[in-house]
PDB file of N, CA and C in Angstrom:
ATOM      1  N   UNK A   1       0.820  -1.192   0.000  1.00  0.00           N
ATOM      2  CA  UNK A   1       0.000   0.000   0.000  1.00  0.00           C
ATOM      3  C   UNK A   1       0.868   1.261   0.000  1.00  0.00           C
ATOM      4  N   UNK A   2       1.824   1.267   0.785  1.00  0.00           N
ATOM      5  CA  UNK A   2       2.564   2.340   0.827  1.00  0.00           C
ATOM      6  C   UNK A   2       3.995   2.317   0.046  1.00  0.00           C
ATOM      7  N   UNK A   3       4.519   1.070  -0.748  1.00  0.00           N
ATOM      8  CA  UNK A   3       4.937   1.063  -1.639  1.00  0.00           C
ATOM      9  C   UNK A   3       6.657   1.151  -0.527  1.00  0.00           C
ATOM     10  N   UNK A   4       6.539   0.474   0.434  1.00  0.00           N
ATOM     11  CA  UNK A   4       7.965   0.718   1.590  1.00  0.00           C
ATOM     12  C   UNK A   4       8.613  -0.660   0.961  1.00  0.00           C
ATOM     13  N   UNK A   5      10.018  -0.339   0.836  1.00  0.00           N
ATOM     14  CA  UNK A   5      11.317  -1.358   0.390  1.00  0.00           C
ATOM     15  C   UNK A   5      12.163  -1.830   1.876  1.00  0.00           C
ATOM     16  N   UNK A   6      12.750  -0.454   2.383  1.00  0.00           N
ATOM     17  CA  UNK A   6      13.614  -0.644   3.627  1.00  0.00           C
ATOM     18  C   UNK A   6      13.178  -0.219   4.837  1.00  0.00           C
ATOM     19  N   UNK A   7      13.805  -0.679   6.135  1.00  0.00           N
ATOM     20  CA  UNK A   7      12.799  -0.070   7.135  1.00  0.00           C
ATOM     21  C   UNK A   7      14.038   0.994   7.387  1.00  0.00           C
ATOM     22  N   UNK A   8      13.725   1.760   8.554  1.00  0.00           N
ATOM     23  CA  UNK A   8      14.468   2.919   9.379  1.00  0.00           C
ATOM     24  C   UNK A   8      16.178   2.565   9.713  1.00  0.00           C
ATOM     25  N   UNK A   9      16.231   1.226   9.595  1.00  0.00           N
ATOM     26  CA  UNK A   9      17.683   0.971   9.601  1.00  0.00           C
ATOM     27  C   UNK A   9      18.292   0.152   8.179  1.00  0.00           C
ATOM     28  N   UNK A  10      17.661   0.398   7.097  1.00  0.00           N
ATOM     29  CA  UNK A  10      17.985   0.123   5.904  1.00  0.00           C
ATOM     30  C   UNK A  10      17.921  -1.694   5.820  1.00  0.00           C
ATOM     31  N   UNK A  11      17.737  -2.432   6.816  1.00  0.00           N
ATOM     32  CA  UNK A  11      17.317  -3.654   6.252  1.00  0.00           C
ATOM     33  C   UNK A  11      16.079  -4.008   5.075  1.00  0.00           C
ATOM     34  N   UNK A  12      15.992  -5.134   4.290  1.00  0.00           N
ATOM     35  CA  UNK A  12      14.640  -5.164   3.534  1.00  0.00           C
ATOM     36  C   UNK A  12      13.424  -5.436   3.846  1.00  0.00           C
ATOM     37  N   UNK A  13      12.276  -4.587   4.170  1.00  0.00           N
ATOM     38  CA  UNK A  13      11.043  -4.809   4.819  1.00  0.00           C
ATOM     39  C   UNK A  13      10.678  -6.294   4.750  1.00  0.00           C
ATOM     40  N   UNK A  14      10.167  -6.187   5.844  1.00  0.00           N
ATOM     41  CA  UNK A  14       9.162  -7.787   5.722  1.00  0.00           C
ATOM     42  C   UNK A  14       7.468  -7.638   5.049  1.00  0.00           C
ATOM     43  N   UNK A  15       7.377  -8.197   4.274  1.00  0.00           N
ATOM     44  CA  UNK A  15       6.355  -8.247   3.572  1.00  0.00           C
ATOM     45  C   UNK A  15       5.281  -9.477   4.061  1.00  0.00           C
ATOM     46  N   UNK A  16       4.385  -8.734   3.942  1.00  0.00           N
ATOM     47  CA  UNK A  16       3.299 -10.338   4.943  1.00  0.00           C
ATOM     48  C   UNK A  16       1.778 -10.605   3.364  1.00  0.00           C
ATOM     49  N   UNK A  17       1.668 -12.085   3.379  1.00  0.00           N
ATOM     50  CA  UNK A  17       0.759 -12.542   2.305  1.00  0.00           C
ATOM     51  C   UNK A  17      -0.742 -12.390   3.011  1.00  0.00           C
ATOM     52  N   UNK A  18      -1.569 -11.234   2.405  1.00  0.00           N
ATOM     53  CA  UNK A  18      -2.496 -10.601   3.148  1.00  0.00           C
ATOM     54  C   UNK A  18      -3.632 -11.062   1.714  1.00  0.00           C
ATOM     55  N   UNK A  19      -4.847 -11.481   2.762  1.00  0.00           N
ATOM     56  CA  UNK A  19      -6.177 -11.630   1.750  1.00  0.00           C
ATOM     57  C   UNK A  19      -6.886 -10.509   1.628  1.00  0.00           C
ATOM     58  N   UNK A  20      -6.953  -9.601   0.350  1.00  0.00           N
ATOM     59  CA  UNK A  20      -7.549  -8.749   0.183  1.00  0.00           C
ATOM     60  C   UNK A  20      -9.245  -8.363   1.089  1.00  0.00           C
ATOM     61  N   UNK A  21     -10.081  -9.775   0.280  1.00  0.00           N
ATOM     62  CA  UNK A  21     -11.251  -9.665   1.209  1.00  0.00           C
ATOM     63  C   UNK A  21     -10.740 -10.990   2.533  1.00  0.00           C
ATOM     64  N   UNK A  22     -10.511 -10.856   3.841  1.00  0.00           N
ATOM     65  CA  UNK A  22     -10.302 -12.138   4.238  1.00  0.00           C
ATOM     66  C   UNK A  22     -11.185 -12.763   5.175  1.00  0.00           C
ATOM     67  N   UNK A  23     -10.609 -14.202   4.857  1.00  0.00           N
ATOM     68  CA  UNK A  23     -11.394 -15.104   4.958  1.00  0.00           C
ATOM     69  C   UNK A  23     -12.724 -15.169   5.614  1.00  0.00           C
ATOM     70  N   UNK A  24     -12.349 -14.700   6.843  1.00  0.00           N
ATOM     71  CA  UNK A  24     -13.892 -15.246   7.914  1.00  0.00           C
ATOM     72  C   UNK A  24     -14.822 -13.604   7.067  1.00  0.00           C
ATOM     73  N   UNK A  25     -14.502 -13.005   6.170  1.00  0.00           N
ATOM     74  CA  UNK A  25     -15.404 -12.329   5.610  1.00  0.00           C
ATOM     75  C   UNK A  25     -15.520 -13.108   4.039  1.00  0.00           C
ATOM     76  N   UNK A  26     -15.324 -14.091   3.729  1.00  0.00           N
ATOM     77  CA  UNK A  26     -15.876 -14.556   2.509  1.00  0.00           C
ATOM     78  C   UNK A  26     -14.914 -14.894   1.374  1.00  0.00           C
ATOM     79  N   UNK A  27     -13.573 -14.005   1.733  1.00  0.00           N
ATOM     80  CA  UNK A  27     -12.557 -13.967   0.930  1.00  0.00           C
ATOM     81  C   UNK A  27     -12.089 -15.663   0.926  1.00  0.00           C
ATOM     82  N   UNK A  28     -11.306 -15.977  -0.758  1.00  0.00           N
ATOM     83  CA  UNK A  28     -11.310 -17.201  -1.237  1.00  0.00           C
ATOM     84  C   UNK A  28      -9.859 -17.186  -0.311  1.00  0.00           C
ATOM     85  N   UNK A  29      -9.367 -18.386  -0.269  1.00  0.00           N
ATOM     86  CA  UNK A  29      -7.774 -18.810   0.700  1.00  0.00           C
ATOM     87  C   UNK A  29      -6.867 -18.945  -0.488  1.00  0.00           C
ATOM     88  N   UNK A  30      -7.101 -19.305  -1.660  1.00  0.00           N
ATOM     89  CA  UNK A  30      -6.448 -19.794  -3.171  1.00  0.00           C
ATOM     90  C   UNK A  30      -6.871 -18.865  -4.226  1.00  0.00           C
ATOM     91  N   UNK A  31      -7.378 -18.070  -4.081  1.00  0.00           N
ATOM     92  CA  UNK A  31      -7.668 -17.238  -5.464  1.00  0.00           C
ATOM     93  C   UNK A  31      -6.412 -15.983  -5.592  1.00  0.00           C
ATOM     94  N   UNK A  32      -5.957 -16.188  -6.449  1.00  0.00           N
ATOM     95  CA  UNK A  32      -4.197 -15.482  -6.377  1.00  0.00           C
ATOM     96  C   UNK A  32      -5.109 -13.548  -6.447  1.00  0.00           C
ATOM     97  N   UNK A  33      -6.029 -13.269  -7.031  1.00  0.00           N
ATOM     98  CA  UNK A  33      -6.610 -11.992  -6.901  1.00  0.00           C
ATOM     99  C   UNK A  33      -7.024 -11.943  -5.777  1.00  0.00           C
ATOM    100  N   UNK A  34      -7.283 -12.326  -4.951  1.00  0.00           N
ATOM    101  CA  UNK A  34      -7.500 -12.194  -3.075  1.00  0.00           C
ATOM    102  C   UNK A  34      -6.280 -12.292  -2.121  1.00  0.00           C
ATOM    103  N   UNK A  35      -5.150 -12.419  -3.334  1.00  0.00           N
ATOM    104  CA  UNK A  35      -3.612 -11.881  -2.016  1.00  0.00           C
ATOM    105  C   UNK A  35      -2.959 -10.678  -2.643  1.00  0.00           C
ATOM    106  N   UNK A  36      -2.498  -9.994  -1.582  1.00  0.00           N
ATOM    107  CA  UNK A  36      -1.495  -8.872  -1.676  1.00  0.00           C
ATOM    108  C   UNK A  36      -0.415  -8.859  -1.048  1.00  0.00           C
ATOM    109  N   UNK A  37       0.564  -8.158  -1.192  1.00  0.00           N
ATOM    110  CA  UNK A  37       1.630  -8.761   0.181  1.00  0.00           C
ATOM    111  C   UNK A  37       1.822  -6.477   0.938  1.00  0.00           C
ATOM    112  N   UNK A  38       1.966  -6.511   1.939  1.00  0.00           N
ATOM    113  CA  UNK A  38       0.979  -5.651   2.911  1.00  0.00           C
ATOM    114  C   UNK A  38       2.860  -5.617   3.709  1.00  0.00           C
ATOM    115  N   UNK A  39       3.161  -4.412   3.702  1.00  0.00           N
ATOM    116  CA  UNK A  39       4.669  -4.183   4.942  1.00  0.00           C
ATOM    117  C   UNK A  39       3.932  -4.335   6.173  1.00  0.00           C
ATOM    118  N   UNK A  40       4.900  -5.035   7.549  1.00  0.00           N
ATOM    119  CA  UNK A  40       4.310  -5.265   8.601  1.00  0.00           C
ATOM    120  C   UNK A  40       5.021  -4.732   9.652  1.00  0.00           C
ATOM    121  N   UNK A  41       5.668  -3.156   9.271  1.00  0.00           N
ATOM    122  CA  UNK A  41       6.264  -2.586  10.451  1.00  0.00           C
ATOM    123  C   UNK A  41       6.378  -1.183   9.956  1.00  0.00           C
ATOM    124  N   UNK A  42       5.986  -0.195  11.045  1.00  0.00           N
ATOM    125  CA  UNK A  42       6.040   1.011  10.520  1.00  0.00           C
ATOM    126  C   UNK A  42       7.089   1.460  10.390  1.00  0.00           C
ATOM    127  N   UNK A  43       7.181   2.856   9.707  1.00  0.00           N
ATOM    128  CA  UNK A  43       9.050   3.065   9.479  1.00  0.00           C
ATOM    129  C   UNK A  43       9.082   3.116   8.184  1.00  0.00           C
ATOM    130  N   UNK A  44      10.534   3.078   7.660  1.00  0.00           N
ATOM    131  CA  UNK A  44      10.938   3.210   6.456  1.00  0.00           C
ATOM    132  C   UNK A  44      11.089   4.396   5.652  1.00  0.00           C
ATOM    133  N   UNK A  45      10.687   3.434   4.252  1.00  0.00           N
ATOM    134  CA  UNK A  45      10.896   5.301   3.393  1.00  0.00           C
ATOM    135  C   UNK A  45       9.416   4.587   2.246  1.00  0.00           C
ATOM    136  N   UNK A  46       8.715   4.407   3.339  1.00  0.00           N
ATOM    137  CA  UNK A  46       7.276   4.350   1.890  1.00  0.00           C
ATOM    138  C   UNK A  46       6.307   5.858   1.905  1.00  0.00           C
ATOM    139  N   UNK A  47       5.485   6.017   1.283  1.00  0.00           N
ATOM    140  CA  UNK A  47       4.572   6.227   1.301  1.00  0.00           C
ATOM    141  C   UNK A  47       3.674   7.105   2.550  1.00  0.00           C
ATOM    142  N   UNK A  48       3.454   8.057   3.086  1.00  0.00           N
ATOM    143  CA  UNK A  48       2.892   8.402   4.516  1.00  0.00           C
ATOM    144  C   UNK A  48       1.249   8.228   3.991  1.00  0.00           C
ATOM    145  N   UNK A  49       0.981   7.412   4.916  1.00  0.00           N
ATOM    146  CA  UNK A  49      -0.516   7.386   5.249  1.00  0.00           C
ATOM    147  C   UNK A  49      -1.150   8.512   5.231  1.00  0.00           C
ATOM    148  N   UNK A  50      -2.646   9.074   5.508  1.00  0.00           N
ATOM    149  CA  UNK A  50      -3.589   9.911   5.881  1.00  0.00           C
ATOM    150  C   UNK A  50      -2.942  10.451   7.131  1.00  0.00           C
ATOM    151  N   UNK A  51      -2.358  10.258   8.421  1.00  0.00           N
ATOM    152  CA  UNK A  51      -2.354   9.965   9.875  1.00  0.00           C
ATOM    153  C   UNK A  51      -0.584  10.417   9.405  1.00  0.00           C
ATOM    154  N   UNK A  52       0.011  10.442   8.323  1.00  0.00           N
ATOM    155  CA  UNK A  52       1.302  11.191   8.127  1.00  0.00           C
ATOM    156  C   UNK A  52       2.333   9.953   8.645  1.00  0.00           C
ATOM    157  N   UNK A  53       2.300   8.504   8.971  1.00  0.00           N
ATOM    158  CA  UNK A  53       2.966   7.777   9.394  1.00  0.00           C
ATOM    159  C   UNK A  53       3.318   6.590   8.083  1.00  0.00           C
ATOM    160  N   UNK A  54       4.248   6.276   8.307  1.00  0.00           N
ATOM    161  CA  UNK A  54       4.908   5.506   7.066  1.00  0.00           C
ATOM    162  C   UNK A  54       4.418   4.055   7.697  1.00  0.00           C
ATOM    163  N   UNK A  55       4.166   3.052   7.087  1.00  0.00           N
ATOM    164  CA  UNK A  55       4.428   1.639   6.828  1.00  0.00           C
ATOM    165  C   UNK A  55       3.334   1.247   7.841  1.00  0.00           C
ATOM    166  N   UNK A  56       3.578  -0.055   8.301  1.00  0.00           N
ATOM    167  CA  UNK A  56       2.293  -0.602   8.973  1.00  0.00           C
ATOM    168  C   UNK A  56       1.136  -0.853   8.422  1.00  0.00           C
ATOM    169  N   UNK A  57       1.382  -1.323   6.638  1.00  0.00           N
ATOM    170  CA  UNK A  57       0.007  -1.257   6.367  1.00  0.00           C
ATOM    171  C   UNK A  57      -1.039  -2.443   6.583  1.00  0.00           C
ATOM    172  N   UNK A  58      -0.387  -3.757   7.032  1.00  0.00           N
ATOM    173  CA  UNK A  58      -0.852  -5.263   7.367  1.00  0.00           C
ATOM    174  C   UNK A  58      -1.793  -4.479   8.558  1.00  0.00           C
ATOM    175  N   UNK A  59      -1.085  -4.132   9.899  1.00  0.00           N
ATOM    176  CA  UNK A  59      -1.923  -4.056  10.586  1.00  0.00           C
ATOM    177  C   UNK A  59      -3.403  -2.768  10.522  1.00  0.00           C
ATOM    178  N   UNK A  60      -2.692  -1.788   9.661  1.00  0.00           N
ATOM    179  CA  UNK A  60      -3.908  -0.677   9.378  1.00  0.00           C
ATOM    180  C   UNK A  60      -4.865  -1.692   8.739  1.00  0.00           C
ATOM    181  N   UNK A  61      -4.847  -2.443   7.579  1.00  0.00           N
ATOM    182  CA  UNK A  61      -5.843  -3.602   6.936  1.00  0.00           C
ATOM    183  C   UNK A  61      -6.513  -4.393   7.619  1.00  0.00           C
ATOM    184  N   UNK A  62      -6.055  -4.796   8.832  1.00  0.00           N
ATOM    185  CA  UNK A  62      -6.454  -5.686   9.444  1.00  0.00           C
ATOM    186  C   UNK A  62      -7.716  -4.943  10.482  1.00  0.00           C
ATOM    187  N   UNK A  63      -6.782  -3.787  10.872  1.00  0.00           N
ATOM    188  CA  UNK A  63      -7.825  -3.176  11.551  1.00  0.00           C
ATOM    189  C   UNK A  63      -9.150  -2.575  11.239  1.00  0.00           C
ATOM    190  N   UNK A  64      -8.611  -2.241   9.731  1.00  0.00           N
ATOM    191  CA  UNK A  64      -9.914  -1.510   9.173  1.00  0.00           C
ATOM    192  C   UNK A  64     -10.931  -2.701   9.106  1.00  0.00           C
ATOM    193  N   UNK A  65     -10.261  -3.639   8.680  1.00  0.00           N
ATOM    194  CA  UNK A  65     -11.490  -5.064   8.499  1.00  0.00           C
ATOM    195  C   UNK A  65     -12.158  -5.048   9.327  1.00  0.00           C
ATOM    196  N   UNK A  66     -11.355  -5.919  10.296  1.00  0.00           N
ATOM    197  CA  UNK A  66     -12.077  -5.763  11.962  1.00  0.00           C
ATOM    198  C   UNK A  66     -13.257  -4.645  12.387  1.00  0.00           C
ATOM    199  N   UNK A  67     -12.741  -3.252  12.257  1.00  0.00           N
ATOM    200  CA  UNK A  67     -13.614  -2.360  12.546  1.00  0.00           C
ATOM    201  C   UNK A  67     -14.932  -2.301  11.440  1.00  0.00           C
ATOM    202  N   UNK A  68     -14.840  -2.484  10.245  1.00  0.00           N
ATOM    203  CA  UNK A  68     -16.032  -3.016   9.350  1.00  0.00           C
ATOM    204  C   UNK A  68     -17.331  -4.071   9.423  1.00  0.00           C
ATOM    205  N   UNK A  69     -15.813  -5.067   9.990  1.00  0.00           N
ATOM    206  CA  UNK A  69     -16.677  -6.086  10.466  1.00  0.00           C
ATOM    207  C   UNK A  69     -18.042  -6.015  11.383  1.00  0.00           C
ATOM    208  N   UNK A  70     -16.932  -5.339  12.472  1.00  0.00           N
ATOM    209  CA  UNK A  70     -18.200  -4.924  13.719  1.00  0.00           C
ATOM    210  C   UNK A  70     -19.152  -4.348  13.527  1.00  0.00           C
ATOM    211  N   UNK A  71     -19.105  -3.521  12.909  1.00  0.00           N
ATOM    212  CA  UNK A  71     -19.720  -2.237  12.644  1.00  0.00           C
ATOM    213  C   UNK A  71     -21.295  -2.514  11.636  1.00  0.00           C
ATOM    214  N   UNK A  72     -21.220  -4.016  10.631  1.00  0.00           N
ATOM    215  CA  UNK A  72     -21.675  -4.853  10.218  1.00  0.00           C
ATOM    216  C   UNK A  72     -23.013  -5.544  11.053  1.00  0.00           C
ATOM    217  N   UNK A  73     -21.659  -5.900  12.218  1.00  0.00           N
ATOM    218  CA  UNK A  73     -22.837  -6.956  13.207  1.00  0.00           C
ATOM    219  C   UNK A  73     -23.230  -6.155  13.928  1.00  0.00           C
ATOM    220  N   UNK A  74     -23.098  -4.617  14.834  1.00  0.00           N
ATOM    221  CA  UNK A  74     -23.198  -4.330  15.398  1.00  0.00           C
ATOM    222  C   UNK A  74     -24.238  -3.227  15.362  1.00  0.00           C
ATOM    223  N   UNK A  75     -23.817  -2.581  14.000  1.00  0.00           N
ATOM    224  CA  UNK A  75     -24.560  -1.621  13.072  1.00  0.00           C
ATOM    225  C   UNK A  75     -25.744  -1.915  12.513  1.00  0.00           C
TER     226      UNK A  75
END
C-alpha cells in the first residue's frame, strides 16, 4: 500500500501474504486476486498514510477489516 522497500535501519522490509477480502469475511484462501503482500512494520521510506505515518500497512488492513466487520454486526 505504501509502496515501503527498507525499514528505518535500511534492512529489507518484511512483507506479509495478506487476503484482500479475508477469509472469515468470505474472501477465497487460493484465489491469487485475493492476495497482496501488505509491509508489517512502521518506518521506512514508503509512502505516509492519511495519519502522516509511514508503513504498517498489514496491521492498518487488518484493523480496518475488523472495525467493518463490527460495525456490520453491530450496526
Amino acid at each position: 500500500m505504501c509502496g515501503k522497500t527498507h525499514e528505518d535501519d535500511g534492512t529489507p522490509t518484511r512483507l506479509i501474504g495478506d487476503h484482500v477480502v479475508e477469509r472469515r469475511d468470505g474472501g477465497a484462501d487460493l484465489d491469487p486476486t485475493n492476495i497482496q503482500l501488505l509491509c508489517s512494520r512502521e518506518g521506512g521510506n514508503g509512502r505516509a498514510h492519511e495519519d502522516g505515518k509511514v508503513g504498517g500497512c498489514h496491521a492498518r488492513k487488518t484493523a480496518r477489516a475488523r472495525n467493518e466487520r463490527m460495525a456490520r454486526r453491530w450496526g
